[in-house]
C-alpha atoms as a PDB file:
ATOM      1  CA  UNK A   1     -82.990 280.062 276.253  1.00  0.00           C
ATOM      2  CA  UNK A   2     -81.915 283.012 278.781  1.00  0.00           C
ATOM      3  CA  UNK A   3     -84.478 283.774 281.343  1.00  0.00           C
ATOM      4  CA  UNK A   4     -83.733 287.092 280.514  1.00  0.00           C
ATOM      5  CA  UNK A   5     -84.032 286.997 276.580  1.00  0.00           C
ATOM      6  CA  UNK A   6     -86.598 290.221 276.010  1.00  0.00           C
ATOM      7  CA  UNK A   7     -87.940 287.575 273.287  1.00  0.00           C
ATOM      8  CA  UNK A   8     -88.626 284.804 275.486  1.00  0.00           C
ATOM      9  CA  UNK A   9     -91.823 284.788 274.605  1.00  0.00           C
ATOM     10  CA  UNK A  10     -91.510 283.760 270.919  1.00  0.00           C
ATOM     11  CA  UNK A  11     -89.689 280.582 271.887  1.00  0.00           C
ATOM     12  CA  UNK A  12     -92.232 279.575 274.345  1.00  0.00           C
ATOM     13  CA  UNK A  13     -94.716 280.169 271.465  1.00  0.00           C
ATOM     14  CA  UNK A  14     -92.499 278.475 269.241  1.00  0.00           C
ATOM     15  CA  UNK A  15     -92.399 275.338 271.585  1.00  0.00           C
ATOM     16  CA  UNK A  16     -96.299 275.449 271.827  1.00  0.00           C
ATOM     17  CA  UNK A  17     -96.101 274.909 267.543  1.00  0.00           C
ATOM     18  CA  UNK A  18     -94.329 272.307 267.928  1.00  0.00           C
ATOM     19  CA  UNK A  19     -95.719 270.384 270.832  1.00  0.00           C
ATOM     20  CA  UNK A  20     -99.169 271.072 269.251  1.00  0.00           C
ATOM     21  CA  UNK A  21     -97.869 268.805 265.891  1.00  0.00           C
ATOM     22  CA  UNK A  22     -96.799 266.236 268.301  1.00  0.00           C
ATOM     23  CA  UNK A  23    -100.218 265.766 269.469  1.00  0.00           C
ATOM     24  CA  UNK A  24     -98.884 266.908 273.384  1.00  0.00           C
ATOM     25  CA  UNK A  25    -101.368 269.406 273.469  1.00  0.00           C
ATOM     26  CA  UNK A  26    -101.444 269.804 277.070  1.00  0.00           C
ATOM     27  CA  UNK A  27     -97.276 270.205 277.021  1.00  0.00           C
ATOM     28  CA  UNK A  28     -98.429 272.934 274.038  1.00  0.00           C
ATOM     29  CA  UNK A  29    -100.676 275.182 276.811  1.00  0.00           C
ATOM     30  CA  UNK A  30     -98.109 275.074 279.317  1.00  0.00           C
ATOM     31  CA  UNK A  31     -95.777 276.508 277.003  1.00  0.00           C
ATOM     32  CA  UNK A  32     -98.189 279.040 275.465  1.00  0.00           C
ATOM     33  CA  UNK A  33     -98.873 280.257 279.322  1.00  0.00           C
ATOM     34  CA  UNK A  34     -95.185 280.932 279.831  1.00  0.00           C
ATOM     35  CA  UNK A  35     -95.271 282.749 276.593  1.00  0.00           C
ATOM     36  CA  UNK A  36     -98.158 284.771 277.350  1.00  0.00           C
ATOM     37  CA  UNK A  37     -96.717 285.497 281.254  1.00  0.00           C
ATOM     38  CA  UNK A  38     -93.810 286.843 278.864  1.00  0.00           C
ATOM     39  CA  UNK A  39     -95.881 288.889 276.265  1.00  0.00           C
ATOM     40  CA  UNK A  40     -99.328 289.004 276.270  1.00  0.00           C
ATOM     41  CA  UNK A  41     -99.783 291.222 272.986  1.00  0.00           C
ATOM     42  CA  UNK A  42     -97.943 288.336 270.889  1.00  0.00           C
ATOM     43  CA  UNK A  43    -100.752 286.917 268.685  1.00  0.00           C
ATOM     44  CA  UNK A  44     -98.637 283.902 267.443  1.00  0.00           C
ATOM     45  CA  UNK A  45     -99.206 282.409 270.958  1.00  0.00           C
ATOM     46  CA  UNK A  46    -102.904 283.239 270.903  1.00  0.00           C
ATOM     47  CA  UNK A  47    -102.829 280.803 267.910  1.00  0.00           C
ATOM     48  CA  UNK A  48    -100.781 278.136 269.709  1.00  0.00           C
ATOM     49  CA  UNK A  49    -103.234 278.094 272.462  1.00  0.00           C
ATOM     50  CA  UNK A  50    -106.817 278.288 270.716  1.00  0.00           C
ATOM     51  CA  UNK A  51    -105.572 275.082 268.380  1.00  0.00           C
ATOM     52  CA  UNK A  52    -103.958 273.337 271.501  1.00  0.00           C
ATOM     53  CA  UNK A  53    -107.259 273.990 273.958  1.00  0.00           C
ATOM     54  CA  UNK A  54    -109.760 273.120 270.816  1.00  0.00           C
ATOM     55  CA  UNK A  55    -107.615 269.778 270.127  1.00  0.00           C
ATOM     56  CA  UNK A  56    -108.517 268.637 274.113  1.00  0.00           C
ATOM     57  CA  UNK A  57    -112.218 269.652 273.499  1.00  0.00           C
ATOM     58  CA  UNK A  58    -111.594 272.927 275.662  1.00  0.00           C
ATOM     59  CA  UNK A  59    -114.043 274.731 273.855  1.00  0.00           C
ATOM     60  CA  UNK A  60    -114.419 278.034 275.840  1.00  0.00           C
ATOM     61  CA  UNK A  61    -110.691 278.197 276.469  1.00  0.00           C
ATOM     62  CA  UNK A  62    -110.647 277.914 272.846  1.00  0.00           C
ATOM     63  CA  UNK A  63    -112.975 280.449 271.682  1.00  0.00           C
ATOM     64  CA  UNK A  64    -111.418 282.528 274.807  1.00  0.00           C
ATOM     65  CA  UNK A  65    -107.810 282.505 272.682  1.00  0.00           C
ATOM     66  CA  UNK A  66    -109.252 282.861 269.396  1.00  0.00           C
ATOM     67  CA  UNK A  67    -110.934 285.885 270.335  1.00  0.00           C
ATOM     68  CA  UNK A  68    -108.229 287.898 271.802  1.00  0.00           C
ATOM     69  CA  UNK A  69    -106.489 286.880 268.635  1.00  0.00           C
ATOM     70  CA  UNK A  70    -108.274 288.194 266.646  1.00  0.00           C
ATOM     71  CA  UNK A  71    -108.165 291.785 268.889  1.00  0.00           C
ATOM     72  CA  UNK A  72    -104.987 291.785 268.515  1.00  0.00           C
ATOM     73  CA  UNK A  73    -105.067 290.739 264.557  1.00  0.00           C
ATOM     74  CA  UNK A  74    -108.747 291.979 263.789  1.00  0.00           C
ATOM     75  CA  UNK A  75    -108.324 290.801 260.133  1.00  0.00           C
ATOM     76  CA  UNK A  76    -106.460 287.696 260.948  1.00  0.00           C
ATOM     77  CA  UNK A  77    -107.464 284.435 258.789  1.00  0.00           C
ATOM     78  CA  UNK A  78    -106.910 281.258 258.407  1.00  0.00           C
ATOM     79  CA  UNK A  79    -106.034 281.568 254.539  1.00  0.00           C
ATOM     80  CA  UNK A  80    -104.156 284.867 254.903  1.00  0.00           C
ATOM     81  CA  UNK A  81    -101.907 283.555 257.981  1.00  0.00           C
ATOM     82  CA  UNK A  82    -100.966 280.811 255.459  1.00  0.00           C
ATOM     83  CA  UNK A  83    -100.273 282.903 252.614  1.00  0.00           C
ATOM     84  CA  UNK A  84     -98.068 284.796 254.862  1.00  0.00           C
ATOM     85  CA  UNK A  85     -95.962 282.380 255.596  1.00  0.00           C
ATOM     86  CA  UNK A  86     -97.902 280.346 257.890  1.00  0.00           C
ATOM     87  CA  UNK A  87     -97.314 276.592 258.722  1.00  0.00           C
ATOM     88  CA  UNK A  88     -98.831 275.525 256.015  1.00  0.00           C
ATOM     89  CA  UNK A  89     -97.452 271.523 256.770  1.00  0.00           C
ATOM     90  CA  UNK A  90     -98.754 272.106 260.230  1.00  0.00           C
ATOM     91  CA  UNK A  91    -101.952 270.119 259.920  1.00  0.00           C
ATOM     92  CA  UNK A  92    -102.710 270.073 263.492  1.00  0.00           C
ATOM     93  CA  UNK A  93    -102.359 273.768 264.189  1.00  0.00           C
ATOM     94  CA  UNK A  94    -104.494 273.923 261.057  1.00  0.00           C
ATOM     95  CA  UNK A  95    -107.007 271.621 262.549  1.00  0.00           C
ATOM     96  CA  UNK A  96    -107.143 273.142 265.804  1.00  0.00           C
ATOM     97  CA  UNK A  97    -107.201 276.545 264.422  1.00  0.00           C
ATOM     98  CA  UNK A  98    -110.411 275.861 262.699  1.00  0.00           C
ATOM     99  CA  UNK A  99    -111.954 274.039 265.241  1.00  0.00           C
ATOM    100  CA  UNK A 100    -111.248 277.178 267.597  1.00  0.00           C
ATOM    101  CA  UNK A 101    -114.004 278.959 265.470  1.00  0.00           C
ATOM    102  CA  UNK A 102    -110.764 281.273 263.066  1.00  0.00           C
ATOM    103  CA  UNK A 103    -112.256 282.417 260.407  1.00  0.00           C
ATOM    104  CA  UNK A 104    -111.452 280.680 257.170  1.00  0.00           C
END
């Protein structure tokens, strides 16, 4: 990864995913900060951090992240993220996602 990379922020983001299905949630924020500190207006890591903060019972940092989520993606669900293309094996992110108050 090049500290320089104009897309830095989607392997941060990327990262968070995966951290998040290892269960190292708090490894999952870090990376989701550096993404955001990179690109703010990415909703993938707004995702990655409202499942990782809802997994460690961070409820307002959760609802916090889901929320500017769905500013950014004002018609984003749960169900149409998935038929997108969404993680659909990623039952963690799943879990977290719903527990972050996304709609369904």
């Amino acid at each position: 990864m090049s500290p320089v990379d104009p897309q830095l922020n989607q392997s941060f983001a990327g990262m968070g995913y995966a951290l998040i299905e290892l269960g190292r949630f708090d490894e999952a924020i870090v990376a989701g900060k550096k993404a955001l500190r990179q690109n703010p207006f990415f909703s993938p890591t707004h995702r990655c951090l409202a499942s990782a903060f809802a997994h460690l019972g961070r409820d307002a940092e959760a609802r916090e992240a889901a929320a500017r989520l769905l500013e950014l993606d004002p018609t984003f669900t749960i169900s149409g993220w998935l038929a997108r293309g969404g993680q659909s094996n990623s039952n963690l992110i799943l879990e977290g996602l719903r527990k972050a108050g996304l709609p369904e």
